[in-house]
C-alpha atoms as a PDB file:
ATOM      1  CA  UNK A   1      73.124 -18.962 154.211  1.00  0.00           C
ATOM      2  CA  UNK A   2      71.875 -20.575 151.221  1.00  0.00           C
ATOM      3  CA  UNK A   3      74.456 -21.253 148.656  1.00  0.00           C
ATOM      4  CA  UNK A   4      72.738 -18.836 146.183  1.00  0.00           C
ATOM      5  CA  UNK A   5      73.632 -16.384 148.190  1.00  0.00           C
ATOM      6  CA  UNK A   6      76.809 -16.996 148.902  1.00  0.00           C
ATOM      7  CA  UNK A   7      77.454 -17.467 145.009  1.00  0.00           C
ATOM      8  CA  UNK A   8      76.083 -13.800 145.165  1.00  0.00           C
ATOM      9  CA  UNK A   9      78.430 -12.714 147.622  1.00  0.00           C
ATOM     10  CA  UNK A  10      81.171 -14.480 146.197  1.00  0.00           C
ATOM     11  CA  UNK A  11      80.203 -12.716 142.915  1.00  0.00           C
ATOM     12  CA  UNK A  12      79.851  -9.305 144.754  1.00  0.00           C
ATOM     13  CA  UNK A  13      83.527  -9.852 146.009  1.00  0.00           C
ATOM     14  CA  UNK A  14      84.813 -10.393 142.861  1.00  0.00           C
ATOM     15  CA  UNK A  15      83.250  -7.282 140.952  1.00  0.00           C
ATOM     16  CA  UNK A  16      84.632  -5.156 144.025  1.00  0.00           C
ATOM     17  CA  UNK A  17      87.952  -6.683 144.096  1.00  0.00           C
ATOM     18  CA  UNK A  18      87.670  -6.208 139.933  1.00  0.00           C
ATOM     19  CA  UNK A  19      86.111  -1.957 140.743  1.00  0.00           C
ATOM     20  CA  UNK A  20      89.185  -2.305 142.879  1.00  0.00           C
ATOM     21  CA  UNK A  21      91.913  -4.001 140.351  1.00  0.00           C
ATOM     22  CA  UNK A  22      90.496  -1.028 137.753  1.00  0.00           C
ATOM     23  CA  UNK A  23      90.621   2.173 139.974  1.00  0.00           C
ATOM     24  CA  UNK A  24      94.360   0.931 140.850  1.00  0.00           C
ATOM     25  CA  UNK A  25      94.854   0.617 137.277  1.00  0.00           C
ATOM     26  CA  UNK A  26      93.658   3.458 136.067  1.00  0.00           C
ATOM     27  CA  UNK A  27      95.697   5.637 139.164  1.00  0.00           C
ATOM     28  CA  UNK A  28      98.525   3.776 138.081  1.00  0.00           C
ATOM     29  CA  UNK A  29      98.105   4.830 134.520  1.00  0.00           C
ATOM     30  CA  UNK A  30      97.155   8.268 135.415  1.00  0.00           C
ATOM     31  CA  UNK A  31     100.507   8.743 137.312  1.00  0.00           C
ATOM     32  CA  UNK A  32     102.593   6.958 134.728  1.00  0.00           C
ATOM     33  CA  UNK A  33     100.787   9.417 131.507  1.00  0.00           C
ATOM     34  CA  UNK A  34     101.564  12.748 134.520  1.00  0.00           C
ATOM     35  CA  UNK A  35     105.457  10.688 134.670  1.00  0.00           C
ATOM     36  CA  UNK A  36     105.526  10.826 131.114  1.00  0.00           C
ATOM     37  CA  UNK A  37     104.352  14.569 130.401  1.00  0.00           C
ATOM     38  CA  UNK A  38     106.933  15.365 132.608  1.00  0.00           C
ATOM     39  CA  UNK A  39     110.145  13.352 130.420  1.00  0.00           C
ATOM     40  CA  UNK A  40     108.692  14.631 127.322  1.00  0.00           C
ATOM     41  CA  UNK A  41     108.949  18.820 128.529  1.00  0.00           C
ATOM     42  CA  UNK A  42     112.290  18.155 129.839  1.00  0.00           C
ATOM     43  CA  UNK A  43     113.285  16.334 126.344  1.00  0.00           C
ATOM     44  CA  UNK A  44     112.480  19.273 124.597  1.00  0.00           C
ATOM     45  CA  UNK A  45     113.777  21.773 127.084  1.00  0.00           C
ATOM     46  CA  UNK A  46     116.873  19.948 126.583  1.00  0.00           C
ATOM     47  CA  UNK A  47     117.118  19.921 122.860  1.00  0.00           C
ATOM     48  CA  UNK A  48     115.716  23.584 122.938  1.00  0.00           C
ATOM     49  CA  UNK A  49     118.785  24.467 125.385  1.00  0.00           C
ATOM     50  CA  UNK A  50     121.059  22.197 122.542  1.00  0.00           C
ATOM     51  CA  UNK A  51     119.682  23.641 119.593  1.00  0.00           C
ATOM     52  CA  UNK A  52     120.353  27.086 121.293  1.00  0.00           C
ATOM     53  CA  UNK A  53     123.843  26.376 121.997  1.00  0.00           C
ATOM     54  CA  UNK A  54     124.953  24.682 118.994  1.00  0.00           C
ATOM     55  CA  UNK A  55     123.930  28.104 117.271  1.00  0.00           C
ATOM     56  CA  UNK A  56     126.012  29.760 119.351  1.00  0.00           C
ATOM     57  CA  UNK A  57     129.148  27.816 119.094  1.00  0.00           C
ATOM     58  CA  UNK A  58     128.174  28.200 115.552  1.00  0.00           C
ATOM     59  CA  UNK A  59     127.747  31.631 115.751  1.00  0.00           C
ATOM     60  CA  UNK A  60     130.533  32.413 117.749  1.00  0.00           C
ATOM     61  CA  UNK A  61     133.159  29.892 116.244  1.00  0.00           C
ATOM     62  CA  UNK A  62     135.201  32.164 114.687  1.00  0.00           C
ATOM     63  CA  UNK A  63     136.186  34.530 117.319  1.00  0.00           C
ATOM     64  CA  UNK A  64     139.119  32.328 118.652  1.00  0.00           C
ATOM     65  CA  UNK A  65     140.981  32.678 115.130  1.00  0.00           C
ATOM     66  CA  UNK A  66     140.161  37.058 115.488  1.00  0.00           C
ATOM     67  CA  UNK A  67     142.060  36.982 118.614  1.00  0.00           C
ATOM     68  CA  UNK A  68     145.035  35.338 117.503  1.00  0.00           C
ATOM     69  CA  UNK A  69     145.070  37.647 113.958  1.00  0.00           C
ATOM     70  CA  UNK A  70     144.751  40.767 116.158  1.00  0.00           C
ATOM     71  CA  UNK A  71     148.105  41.365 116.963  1.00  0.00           C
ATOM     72  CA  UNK A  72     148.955  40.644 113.205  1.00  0.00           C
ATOM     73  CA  UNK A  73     146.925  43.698 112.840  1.00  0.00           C
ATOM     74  CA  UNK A  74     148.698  45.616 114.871  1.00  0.00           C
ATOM     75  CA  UNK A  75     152.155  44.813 114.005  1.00  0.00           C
ATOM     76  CA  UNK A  76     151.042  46.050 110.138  1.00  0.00           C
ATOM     77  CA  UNK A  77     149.715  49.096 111.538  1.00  0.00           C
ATOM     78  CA  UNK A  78     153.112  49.350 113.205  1.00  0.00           C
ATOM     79  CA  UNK A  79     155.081  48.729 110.251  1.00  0.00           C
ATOM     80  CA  UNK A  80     152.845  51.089 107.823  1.00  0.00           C
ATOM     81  CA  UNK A  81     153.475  53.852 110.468  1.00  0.00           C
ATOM     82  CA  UNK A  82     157.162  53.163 110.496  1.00  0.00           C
ATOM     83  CA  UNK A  83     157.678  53.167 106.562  1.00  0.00           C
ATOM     84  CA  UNK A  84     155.687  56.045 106.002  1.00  0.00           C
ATOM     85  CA  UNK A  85     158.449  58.089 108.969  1.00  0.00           C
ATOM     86  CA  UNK A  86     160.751  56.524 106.938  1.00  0.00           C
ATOM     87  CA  UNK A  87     159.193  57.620 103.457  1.00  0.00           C
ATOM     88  CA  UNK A  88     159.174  54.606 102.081  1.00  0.00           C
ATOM     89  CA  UNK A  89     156.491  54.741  99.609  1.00  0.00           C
ATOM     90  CA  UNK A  90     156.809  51.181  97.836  1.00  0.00           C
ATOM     91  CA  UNK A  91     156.975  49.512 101.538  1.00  0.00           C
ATOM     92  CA  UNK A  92     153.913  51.640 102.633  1.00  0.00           C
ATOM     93  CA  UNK A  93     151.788  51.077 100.221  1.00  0.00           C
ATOM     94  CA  UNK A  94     152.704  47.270 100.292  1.00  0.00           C
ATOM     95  CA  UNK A  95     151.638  47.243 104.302  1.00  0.00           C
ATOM     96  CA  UNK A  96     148.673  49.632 103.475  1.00  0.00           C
ATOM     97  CA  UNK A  97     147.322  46.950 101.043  1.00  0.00           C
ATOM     98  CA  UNK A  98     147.905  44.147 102.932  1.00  0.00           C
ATOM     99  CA  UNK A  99     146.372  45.462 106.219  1.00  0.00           C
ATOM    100  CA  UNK A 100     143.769  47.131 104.108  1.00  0.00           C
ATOM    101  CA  UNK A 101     143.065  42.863 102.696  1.00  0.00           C
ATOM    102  CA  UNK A 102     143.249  41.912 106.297  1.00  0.00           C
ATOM    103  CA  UNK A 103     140.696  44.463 107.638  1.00  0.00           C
ATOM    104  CA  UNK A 104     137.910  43.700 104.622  1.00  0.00           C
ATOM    105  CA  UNK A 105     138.287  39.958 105.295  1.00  0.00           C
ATOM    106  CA  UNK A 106     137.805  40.453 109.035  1.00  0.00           C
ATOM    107  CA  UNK A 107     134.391  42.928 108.575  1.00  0.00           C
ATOM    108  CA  UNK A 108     133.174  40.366 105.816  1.00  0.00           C
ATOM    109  CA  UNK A 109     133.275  37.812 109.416  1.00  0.00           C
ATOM    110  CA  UNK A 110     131.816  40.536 111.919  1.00  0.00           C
ATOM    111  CA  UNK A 111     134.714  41.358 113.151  1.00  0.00           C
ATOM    112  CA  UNK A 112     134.804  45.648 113.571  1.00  0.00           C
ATOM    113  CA  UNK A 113     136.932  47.884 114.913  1.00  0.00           C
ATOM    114  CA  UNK A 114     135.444  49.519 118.420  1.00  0.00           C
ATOM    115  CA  UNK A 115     134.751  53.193 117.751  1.00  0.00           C
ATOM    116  CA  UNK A 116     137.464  55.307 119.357  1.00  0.00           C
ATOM    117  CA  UNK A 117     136.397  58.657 119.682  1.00  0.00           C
ATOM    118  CA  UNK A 118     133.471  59.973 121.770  1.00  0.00           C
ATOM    119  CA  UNK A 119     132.339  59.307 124.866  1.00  0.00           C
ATOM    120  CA  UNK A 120     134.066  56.312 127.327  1.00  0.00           C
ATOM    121  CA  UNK A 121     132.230  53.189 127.294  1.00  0.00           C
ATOM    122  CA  UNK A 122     133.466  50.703 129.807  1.00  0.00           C
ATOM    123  CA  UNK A 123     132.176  48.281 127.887  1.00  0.00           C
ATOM    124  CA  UNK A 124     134.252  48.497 124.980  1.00  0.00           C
ATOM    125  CA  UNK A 125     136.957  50.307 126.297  1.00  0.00           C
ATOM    126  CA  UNK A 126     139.853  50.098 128.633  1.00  0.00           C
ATOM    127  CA  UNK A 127     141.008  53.566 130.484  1.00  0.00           C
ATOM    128  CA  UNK A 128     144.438  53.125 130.823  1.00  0.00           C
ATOM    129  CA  UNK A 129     145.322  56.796 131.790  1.00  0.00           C
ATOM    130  CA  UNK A 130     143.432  59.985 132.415  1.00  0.00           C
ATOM    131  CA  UNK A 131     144.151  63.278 130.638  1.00  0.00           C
ATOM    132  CA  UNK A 132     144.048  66.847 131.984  1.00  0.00           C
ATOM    133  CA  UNK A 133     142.428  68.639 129.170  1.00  0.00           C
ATOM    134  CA  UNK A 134     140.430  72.018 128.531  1.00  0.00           C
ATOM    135  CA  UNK A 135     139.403  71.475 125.160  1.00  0.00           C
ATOM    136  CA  UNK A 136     137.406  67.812 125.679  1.00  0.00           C
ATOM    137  CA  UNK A 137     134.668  67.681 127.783  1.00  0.00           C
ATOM    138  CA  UNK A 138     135.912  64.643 130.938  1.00  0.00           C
ATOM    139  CA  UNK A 139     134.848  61.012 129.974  1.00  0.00           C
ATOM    140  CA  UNK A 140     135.693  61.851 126.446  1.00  0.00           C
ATOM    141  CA  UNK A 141     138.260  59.862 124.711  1.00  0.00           C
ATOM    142  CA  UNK A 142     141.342  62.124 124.159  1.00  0.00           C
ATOM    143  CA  UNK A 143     143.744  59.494 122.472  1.00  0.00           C
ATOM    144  CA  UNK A 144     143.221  55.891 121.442  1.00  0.00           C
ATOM    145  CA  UNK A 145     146.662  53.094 122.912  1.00  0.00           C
ATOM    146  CA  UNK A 146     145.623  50.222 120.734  1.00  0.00           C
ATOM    147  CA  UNK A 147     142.305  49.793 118.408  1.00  0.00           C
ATOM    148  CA  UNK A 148     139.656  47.580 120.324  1.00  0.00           C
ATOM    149  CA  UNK A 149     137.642  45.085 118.395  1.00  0.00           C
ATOM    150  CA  UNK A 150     134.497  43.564 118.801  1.00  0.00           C
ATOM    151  CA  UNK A 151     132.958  39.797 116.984  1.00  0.00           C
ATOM    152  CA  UNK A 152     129.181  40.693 116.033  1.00  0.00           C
ATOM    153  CA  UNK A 153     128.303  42.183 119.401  1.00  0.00           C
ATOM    154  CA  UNK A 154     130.715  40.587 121.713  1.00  0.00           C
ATOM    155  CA  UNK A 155     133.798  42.398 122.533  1.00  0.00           C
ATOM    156  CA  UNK A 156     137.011  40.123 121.489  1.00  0.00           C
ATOM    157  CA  UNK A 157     139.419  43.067 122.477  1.00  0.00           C
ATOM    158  CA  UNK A 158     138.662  46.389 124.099  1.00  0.00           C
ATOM    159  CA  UNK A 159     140.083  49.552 123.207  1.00  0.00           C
ATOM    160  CA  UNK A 160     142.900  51.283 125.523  1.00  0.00           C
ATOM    161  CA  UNK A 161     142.103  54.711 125.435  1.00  0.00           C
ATOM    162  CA  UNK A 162     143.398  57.799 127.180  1.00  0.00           C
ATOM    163  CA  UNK A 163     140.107  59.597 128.251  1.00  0.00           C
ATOM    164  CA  UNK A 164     140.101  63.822 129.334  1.00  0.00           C
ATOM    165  CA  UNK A 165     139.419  64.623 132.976  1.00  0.00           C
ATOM    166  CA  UNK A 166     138.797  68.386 134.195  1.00  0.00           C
END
């Protein structure tokens, strides 16, 4: 073999092994850009899933603080009941007031009270005891134990209700 031709084959060699060197490359490259498609959806399925949730701790935040004012509620409605037995005008309308303050400033939050007549939804209400009853048609709420309450959509408190069976 004449050393031309070996320079040729040596030259061959090299632009394979460089053919070779540049498919490898641009595999490697390939898999690395597929690697990186791949972090970049689940970055932003992340912050999608963050951004989601921070709006609804936001949304949510304040139903913690209804839960605790709830029984307030109810020991107003007690004590407006009780003064009005007891015909205690200036008392009654000082409880009505209040309660009347407390209720607005809830509602202005989205914070309602659960309807409580109707049919029985087991969703916002809690049957604590069935009623015989001629006049209601069963699965209709005869009496309402304690006002439910709901927080926007979510139910903080259900209702305890009495509902007619036939």
């Amino acid at each position: 073999m004449s050393q031309e031709q070996n320079e040729e084959l040596q030259k061959e060699q090299e632009e394979l092994q460089d053919t070779q060197e540049a498919e490898n490359f641009e595999e490697k490259f390939k898999n690395l850009e597929q690697e990186y498609l791949r972090v970049h959806a689940d970055f932003e399925n992340v912050k999608k899933r963050l951004e989601r949730e921070k709006y609804q701790a936001l949304e949510y935040c304040y139903e913690g603080i209804a839960k605790d004012l709830l029984p307030i509620v109810d020991t107003l409605e007690k004590a407006l009941e009780s003064a009005r037995e007891a015909k205690e005008e200036a008392i009654s309308d000082g409880i009505k007031l209040t309660l009347d303050n407390l209720l607005k400033v809830l509602g202005k939050h989205g914070i309602e009270v659960i309807a409580q007549d109707g049919e029985f939804d087991p969703q916002h209400h809690d049957a604590i005891m069935q009623v015989p009853s001629s006049e209601v048609e069963e699965g209709q709420i005869v009496q309402t134990l304690q006002k439910g309450y709901k927080y926007k959509e979510r139910v903080i408190r259900p209702a305890m209700v009495s509902v007619a069976k036939n």
